[in-house]
Protein backbone atom coordinates (compact mmCIF):
# COMPACT_ATOMS: atom_id res chain seq x y z
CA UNK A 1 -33.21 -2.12 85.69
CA UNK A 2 -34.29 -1.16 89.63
CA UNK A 3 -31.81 -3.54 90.80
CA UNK A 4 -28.76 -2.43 88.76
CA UNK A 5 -25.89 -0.36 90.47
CA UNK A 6 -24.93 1.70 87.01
CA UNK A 7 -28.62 2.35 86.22
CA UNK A 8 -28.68 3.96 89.54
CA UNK A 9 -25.42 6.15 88.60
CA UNK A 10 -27.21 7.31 85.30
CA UNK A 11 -30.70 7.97 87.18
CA UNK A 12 -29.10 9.62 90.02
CA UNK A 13 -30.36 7.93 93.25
CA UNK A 14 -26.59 7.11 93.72
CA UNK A 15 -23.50 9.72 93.40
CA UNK A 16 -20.61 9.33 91.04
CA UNK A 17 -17.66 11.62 90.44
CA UNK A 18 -19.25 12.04 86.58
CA UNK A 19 -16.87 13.83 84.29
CA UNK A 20 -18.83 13.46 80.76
CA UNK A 21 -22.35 12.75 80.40
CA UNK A 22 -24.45 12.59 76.66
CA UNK A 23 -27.63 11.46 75.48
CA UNK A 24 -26.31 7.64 75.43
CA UNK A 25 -23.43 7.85 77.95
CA UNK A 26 -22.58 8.43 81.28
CA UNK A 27 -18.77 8.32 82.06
CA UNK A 28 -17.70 8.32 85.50
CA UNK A 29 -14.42 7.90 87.60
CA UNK A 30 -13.80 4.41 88.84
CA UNK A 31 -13.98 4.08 92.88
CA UNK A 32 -10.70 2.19 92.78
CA UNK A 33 -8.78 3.28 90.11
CA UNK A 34 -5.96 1.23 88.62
CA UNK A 35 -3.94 4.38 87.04
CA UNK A 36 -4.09 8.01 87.32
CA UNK A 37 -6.60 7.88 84.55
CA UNK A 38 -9.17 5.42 85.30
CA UNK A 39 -12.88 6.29 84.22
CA UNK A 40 -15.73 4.18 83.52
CA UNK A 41 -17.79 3.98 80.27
CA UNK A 42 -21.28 2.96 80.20
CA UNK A 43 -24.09 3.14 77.74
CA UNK A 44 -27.32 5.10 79.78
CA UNK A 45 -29.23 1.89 78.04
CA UNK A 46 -28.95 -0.94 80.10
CA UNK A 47 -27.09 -4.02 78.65
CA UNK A 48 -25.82 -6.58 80.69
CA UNK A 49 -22.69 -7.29 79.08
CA UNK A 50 -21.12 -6.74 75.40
CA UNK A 51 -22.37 -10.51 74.84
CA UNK A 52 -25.95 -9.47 75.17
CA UNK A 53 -25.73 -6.55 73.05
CA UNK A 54 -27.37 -7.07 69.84
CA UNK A 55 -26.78 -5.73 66.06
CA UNK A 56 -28.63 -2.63 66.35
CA UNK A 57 -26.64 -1.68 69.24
CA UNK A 58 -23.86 -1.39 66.86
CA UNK A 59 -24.33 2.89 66.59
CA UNK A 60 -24.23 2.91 70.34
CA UNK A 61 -21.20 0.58 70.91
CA UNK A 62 -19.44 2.86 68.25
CA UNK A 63 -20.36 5.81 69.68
CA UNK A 64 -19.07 4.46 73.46
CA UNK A 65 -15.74 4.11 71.67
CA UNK A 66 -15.54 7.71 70.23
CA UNK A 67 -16.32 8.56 73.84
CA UNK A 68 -13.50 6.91 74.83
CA UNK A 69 -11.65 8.87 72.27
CA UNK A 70 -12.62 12.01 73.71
CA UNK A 71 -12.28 11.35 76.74
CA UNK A 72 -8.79 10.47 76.34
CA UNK A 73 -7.98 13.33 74.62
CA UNK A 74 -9.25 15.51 77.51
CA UNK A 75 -7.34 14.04 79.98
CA UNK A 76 -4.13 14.23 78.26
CA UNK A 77 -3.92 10.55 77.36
CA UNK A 78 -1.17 11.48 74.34
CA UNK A 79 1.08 8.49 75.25
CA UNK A 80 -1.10 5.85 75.10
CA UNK A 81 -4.36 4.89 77.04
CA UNK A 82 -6.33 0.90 76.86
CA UNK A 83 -10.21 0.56 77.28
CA UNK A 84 -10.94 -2.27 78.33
CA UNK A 85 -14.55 -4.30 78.84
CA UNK A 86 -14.86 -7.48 81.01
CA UNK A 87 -17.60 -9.67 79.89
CA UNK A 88 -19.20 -12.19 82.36
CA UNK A 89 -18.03 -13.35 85.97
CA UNK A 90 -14.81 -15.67 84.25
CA UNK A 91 -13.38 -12.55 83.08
CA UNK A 92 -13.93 -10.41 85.63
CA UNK A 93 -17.21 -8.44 85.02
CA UNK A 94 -18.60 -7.58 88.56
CA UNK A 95 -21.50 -5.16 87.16
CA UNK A 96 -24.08 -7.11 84.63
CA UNK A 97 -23.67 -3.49 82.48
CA UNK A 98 -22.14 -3.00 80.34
CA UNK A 99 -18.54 -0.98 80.61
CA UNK A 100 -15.86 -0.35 79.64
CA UNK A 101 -12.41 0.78 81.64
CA UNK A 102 -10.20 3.57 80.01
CA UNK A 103 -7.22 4.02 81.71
CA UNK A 104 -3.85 6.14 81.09
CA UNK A 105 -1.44 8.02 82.85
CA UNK A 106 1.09 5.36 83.36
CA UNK A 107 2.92 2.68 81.72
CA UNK A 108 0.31 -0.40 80.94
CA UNK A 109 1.98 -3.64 81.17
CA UNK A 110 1.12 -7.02 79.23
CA UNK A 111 -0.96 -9.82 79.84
CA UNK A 112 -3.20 -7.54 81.90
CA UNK A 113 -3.90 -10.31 84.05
């Protein structure tokens, strides 16, 4: 999508601090991170929001969650770590693409908000 901020991240025309990049993923740290860990997950497909994904997107939104996993893992995330996906404007989503938050490093409290 030409309008879409994250497209943009995963074709380059605008920077990111990218720390893991794949053939369906582009993960990124977040411009106003929430912990000491706080990257960004997106598919490189675009899809709006988890709500618009459809049952074939099933390998990639398993794959985006092994991703997760790994990128957890590399950052030292052995105490605990939540990912976290916003879907539509009444939760939050502020991006129509789909992503997901992992964040770690600290003590994550409950209801998130």
């Amino acid at each position: 999508m030409s309008d879409c901020l994250f497209c943009k991240i995963v074709s380059r025309q605008i920077p990111a601090q990218i720390v893991f990049e794949d053939d369906l993923a582009v993960v990124f740290k977040d411009i106003n991170p929430q912990a000491p860990t706080h990257v960004l997950i997106i598919p490189k497909k675009h899809l709006s929001s988890l709500a618009d994904s459809a049952d074939d997107d099933a390998g990639l939104l398993g794959h985006l969650q092994l991703v997760a996993r790994r990128i957890a893992k590399e950052h030292g995330l052995t105490k605990g770590f939540r990912v976290v996906t916003n879907n539509g404007q009444g939760a939050g989503q502020s991006v129509d693409h789909l992503h997901y938050h992992l964040l770690g490093g600290r003590a994550m409290t409950w209801p998130p908000g």
